[in-house]
C-alpha atoms as a PDB file:
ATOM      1  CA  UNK A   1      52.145  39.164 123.446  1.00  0.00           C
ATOM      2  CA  UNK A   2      51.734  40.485 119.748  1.00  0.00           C
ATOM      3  CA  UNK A   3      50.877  43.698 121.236  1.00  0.00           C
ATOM      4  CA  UNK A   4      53.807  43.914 123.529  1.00  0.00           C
ATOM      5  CA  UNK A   5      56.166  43.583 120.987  1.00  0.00           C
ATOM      6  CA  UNK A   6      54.256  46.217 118.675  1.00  0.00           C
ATOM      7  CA  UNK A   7      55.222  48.638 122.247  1.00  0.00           C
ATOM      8  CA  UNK A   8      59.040  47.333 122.460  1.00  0.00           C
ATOM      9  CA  UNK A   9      59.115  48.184 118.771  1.00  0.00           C
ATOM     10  CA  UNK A  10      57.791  51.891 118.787  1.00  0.00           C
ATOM     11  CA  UNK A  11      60.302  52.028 121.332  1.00  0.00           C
ATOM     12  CA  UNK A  12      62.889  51.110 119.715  1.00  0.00           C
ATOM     13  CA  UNK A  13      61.913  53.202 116.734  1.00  0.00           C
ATOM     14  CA  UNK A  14      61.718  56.071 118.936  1.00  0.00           C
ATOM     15  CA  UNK A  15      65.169  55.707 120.145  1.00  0.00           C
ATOM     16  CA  UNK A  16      66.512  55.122 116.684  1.00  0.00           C
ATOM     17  CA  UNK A  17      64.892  58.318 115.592  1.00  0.00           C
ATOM     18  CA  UNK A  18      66.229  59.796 119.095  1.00  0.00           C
ATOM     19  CA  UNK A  19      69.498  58.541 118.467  1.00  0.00           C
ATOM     20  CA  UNK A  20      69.655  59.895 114.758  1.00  0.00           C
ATOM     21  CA  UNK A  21      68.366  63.158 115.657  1.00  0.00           C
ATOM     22  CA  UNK A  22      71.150  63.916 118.241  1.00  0.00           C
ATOM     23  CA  UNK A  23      73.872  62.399 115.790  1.00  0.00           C
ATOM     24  CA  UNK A  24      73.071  64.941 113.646  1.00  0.00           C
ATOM     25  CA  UNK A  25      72.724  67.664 115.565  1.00  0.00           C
ATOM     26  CA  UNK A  26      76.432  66.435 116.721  1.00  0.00           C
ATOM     27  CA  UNK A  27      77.801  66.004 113.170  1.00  0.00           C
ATOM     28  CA  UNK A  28      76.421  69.403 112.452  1.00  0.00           C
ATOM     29  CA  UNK A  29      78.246  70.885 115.843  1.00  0.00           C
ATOM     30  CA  UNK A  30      81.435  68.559 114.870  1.00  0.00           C
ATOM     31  CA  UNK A  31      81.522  70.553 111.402  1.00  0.00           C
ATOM     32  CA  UNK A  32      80.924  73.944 112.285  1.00  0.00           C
ATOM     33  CA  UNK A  33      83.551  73.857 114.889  1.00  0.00           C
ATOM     34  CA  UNK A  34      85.797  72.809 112.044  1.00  0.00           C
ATOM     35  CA  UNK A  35      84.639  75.133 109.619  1.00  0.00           C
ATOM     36  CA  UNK A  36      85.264  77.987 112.859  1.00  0.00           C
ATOM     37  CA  UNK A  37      88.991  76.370 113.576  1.00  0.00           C
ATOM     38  CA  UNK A  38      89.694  76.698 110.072  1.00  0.00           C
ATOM     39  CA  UNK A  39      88.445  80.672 109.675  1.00  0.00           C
ATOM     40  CA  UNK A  40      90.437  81.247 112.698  1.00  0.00           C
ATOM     41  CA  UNK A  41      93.598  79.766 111.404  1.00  0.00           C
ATOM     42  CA  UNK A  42      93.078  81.608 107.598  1.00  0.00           C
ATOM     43  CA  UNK A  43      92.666  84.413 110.057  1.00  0.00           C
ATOM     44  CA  UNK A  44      95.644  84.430 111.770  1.00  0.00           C
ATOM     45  CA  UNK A  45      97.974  83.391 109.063  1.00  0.00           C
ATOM     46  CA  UNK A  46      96.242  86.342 106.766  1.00  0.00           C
ATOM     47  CA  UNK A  47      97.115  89.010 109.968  1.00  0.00           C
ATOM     48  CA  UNK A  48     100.333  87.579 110.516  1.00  0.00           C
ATOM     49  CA  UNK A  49     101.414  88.007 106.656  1.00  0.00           C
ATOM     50  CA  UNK A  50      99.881  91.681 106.558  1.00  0.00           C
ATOM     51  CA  UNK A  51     101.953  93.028 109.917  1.00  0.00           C
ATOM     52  CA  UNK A  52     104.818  91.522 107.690  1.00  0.00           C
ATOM     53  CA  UNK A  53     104.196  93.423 105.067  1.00  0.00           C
ATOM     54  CA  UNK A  54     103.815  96.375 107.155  1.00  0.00           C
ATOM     55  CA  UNK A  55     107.220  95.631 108.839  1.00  0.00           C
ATOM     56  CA  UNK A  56     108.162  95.928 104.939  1.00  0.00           C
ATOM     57  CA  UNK A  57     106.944  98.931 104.299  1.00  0.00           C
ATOM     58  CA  UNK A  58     108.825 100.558 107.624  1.00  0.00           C
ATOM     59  CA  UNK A  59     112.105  99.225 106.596  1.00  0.00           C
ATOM     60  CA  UNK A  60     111.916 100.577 103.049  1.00  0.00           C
ATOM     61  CA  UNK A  61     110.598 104.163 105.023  1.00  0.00           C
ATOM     62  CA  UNK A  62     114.039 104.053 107.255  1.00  0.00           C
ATOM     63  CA  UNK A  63     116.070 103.296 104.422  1.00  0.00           C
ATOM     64  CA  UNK A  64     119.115 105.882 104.528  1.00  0.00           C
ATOM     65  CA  UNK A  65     118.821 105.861 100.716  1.00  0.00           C
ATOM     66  CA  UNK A  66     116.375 108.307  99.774  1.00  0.00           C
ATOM     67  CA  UNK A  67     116.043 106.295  96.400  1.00  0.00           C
ATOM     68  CA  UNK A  68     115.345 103.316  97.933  1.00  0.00           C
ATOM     69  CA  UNK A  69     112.433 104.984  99.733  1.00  0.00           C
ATOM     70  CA  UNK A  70     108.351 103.943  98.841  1.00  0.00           C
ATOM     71  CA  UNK A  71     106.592 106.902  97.253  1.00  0.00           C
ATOM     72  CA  UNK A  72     104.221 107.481  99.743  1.00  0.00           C
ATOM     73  CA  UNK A  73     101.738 107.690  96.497  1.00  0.00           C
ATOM     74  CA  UNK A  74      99.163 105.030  97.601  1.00  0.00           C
ATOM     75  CA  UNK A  75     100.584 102.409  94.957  1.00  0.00           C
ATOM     76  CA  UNK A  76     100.713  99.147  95.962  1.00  0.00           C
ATOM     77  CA  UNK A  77     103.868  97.157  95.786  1.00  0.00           C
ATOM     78  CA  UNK A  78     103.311  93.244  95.178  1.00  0.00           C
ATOM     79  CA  UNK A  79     105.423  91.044  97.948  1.00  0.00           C
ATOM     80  CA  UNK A  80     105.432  87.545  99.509  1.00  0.00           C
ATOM     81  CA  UNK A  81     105.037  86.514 102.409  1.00  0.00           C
ATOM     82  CA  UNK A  82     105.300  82.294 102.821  1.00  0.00           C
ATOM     83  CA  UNK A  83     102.446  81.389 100.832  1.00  0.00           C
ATOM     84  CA  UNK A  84     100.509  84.540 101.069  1.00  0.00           C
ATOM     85  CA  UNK A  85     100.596  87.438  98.562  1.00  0.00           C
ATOM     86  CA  UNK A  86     100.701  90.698  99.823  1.00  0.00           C
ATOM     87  CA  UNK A  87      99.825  94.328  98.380  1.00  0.00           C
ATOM     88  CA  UNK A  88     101.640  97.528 100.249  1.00  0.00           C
ATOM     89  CA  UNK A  89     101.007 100.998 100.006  1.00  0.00           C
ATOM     90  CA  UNK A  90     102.252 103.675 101.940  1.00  0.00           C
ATOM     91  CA  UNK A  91     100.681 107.024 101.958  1.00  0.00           C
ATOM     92  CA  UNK A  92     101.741 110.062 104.262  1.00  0.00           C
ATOM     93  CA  UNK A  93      99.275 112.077 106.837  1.00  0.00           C
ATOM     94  CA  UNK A  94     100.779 115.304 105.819  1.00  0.00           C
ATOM     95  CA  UNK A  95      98.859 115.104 102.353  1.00  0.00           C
ATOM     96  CA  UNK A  96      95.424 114.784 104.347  1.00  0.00           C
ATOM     97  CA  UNK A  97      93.542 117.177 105.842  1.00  0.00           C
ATOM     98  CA  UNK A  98      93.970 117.867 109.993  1.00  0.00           C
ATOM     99  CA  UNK A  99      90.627 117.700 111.520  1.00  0.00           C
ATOM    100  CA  UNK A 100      92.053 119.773 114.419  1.00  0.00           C
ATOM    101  CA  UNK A 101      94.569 122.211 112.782  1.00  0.00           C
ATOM    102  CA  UNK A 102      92.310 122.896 109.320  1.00  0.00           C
ATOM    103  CA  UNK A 103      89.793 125.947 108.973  1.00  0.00           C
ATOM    104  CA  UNK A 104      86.943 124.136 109.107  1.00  0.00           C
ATOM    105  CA  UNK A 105      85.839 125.912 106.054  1.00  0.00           C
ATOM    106  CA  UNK A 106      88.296 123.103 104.134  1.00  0.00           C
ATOM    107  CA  UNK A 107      86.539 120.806 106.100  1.00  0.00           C
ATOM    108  CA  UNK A 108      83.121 121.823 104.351  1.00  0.00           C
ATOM    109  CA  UNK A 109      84.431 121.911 100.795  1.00  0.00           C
ATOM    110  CA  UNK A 110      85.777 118.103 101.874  1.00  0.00           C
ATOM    111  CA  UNK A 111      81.872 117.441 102.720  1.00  0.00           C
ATOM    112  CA  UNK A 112      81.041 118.911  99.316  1.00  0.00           C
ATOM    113  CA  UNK A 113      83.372 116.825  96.753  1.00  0.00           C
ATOM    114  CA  UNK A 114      82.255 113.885  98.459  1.00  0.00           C
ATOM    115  CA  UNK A 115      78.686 114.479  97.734  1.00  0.00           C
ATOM    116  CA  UNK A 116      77.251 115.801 100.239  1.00  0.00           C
ATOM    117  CA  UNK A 117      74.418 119.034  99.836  1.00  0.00           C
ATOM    118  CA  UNK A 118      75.144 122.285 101.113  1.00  0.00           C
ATOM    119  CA  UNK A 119      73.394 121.943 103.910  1.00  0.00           C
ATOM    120  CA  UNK A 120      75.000 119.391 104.803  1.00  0.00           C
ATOM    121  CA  UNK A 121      78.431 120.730 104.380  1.00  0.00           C
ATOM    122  CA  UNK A 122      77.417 123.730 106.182  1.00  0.00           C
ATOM    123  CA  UNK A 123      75.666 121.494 109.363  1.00  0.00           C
ATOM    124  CA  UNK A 124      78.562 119.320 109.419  1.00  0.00           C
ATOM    125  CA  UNK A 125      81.468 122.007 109.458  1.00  0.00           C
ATOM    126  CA  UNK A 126      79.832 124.060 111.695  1.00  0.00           C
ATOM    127  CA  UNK A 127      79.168 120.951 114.370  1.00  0.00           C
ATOM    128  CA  UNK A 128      82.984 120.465 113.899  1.00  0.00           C
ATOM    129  CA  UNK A 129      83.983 124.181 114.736  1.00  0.00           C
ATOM    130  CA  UNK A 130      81.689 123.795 118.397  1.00  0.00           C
ATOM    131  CA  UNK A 131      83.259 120.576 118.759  1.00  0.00           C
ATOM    132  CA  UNK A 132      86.777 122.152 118.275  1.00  0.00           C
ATOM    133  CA  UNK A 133      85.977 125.580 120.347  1.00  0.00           C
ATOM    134  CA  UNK A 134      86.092 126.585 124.035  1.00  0.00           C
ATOM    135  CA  UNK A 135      88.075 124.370 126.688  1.00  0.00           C
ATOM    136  CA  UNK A 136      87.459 120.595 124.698  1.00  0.00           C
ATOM    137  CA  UNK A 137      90.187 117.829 124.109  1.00  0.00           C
ATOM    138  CA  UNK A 138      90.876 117.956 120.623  1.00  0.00           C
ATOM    139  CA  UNK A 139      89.584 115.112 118.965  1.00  0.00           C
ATOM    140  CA  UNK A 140      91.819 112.070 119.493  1.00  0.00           C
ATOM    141  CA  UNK A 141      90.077 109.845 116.594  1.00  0.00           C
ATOM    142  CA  UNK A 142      89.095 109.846 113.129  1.00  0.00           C
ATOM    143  CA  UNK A 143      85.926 107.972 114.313  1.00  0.00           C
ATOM    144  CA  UNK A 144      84.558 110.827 116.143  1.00  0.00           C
ATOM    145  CA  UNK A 145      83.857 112.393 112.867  1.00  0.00           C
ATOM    146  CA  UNK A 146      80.749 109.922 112.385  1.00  0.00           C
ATOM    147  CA  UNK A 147      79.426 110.736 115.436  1.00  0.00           C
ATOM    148  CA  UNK A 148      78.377 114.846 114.227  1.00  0.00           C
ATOM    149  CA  UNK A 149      74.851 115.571 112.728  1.00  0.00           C
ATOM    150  CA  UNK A 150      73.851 114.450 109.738  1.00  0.00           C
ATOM    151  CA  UNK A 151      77.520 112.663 108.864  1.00  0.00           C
ATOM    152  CA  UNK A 152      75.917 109.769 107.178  1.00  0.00           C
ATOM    153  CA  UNK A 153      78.113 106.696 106.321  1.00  0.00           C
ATOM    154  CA  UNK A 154      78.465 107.189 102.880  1.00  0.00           C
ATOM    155  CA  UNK A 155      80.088 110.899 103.523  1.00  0.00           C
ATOM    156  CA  UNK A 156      81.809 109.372 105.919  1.00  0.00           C
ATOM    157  CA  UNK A 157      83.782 106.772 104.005  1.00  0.00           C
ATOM    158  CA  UNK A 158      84.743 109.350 101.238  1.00  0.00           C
ATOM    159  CA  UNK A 159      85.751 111.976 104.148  1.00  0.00           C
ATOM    160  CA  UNK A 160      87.758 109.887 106.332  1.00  0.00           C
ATOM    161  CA  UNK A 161      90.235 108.723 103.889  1.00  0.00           C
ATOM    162  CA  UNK A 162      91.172 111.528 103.531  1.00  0.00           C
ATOM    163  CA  UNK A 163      91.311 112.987 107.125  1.00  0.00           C
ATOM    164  CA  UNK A 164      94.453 113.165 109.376  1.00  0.00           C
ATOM    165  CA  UNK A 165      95.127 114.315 113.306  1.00  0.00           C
ATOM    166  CA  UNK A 166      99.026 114.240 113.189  1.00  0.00           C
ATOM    167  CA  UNK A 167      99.695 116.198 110.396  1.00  0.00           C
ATOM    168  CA  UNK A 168      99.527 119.508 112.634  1.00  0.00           C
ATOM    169  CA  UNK A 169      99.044 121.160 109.129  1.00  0.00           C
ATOM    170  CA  UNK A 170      96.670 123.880 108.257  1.00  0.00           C
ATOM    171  CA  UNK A 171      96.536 122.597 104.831  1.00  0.00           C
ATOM    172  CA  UNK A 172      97.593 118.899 103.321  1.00  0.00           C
ATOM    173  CA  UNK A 173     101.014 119.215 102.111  1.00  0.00           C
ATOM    174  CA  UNK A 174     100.446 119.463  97.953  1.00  0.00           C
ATOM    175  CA  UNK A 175     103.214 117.347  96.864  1.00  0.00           C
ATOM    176  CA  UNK A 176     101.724 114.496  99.449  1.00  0.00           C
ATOM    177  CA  UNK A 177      98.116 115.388  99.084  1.00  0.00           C
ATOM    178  CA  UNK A 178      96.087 112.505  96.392  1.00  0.00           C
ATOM    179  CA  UNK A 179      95.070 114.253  93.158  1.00  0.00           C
ATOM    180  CA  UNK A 180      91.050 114.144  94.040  1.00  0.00           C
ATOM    181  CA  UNK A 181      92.019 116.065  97.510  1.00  0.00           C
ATOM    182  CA  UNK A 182      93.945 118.914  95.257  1.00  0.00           C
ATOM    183  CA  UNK A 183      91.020 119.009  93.452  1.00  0.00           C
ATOM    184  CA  UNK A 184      88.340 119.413  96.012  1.00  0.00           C
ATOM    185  CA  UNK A 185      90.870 121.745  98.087  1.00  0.00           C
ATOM    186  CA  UNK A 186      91.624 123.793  95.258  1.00  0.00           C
ATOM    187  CA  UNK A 187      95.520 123.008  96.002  1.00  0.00           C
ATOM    188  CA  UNK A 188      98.288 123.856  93.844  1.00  0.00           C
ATOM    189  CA  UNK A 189     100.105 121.572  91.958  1.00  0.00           C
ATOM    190  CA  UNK A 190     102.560 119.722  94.281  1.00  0.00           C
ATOM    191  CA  UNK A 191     104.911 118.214  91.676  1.00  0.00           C
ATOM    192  CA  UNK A 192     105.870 114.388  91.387  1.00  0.00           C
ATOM    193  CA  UNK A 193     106.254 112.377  95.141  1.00  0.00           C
ATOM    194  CA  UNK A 194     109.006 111.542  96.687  1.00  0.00           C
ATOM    195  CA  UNK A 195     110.310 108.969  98.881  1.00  0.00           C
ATOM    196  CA  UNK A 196     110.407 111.858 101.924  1.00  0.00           C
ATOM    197  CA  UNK A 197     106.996 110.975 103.350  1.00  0.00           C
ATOM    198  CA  UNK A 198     107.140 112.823 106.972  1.00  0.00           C
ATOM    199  CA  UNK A 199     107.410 110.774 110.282  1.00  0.00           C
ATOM    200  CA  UNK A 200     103.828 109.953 110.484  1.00  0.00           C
ATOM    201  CA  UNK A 201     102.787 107.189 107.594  1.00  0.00           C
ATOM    202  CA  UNK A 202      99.811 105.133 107.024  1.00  0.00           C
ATOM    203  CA  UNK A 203     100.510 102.233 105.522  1.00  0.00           C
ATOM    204  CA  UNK A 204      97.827  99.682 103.958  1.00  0.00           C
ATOM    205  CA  UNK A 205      98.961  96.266 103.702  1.00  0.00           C
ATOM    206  CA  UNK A 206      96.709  92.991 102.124  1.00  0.00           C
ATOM    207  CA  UNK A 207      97.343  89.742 102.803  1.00  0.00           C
ATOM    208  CA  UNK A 208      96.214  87.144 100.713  1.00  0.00           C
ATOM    209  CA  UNK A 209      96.110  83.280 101.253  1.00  0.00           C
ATOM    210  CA  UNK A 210      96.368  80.702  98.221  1.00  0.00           C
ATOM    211  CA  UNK A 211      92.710  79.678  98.942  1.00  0.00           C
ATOM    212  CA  UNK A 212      91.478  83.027  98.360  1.00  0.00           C
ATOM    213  CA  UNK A 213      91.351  84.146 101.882  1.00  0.00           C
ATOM    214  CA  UNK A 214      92.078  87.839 102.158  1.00  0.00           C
ATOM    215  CA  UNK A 215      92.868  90.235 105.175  1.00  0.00           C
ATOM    216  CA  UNK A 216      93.345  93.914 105.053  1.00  0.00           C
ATOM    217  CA  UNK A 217      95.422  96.303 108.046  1.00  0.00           C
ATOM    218  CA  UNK A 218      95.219  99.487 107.698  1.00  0.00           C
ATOM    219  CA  UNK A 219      98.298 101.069 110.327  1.00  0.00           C
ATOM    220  CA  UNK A 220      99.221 104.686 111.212  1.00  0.00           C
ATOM    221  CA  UNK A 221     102.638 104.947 112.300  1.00  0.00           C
ATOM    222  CA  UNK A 222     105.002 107.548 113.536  1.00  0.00           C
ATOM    223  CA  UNK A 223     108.578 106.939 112.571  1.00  0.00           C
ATOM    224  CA  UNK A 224     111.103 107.220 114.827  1.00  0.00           C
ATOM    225  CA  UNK A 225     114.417 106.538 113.282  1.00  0.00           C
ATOM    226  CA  UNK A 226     116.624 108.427 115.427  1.00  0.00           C
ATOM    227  CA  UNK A 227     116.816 106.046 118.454  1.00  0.00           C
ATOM    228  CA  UNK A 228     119.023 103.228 118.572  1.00  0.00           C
ATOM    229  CA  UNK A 229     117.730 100.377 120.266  1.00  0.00           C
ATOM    230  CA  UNK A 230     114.195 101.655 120.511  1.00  0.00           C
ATOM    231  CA  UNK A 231     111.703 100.233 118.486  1.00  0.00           C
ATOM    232  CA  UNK A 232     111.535 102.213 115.064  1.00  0.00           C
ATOM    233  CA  UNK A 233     108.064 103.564 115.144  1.00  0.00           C
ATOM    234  CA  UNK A 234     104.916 104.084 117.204  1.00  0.00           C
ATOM    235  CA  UNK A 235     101.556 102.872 116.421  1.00  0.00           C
ATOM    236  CA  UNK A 236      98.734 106.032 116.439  1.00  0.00           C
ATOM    237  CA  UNK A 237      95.810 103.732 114.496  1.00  0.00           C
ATOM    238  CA  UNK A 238      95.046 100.568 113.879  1.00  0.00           C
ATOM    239  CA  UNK A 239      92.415  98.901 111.647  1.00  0.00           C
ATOM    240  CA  UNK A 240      91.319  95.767 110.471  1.00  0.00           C
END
């Protein structure tokens, strides 16, 4: 008898421990599924506030009063959104440098004031001249720039900031172009900015939540003003 209950009471134990095991394995499912519903709904409410600000940043672009324009300098504007706190900047792809309409001798002095060796700049403009040559597509995306011989990701980062394919430019437009690209171009001096930024605009807008919760879109748009009834601009990139 004794020893029959000692059995029925590793049993039991065994369950117990069972039982405990798979409650916590539950509790731990129970809170990462909340932890993942609440990400998702920072997430969205983050997005949602930084398309707003971009919406912002077209209206004050289509503004008929030149004055009333953004400087499409970079420098953000502070905004709100709801709750959220937004920073918007608008910056124009005629001050960058056209990957497809540059010499691609601009394109190595680019490689160069971001750091890269002379080899380097020298490898990497010449793999961009084949790539550009003969019967190819022009390149369609800024991303295709990683993809050449020995682009590494640090070069890359510094480059592509500053690289455009809808300027149709030989040379980024002084007055638009950022002060380091005048620099490392050798540009003239293109006086102060204006409010006239061109038709095609990138604009980076950042969304943050009052718990901290931050979301950045970075949007290339092509302005289209003239149509009534159509919707005001076109999206050419999109990044989150």
């Amino acid at each position: 008898m004794n020893r029959e209950r000692g059995v029925a009471l590793l049993l039991v134990l065994w369950v117990l421990a069972l039982l405990g095991t798979l409650l916590a394995g539950l509790l731990g499912w129970v809170h990462l599924q909340n932890r993942q519903a609440l990400w998702q709904r920072q997430h969205t409410q983050a997005v949602l506030a930084a398309e707003a600000g971009v919406g912002m940043a077209v209206l004050a672009q289509l503004d008929r009063d030149p004055l009333r324009r953004w400087k499409a300098d970079g420098q953000p504007h502070a905004l709100r959104f709801d709750d959220a706190s937004l920073a918007v900047s608008v910056t124009s792809e005629a001050g960058k440098l056209d990957l497809n309409a540059a010499p691609v001798e601009s394109f190595a002095r680019l490689v160069l004031a971001c750091g890269g060796s002379r080899e380097q700049s020298a490898d990497l403009s010449q793999a961009l001249n084949q790539r550009r040559g003969g019967d190819r597509a022009p390149l369609r995306t800024i991303e295709e720039v990683r993809e050449l011989p020995t682009m590494d990701q640090r070069l890359y980062s510094c480059a592509s900031a500053q690289l455009t394919l809808w300027s149709g430019l030989p040379a980024p437009d002084p007055r638009l172009a950022s002060p380091w690209l005048r620099r490392a171009l050798n540009l003239p001096q293109g006086g102060a900015i204006t409010g006239d930024a061109g038709p095609v605009i990138t604009v980076h807008s950042q969304a943050t939540l009052p718990g901290g919760f931050t979301t950045t879109l970075s949007v290339t748009l092509l302005l289209n003003p003239s149509k009534e009834g159509a919707r005001p601009y076109r999206v050419l990139r999109w990044q989150e």
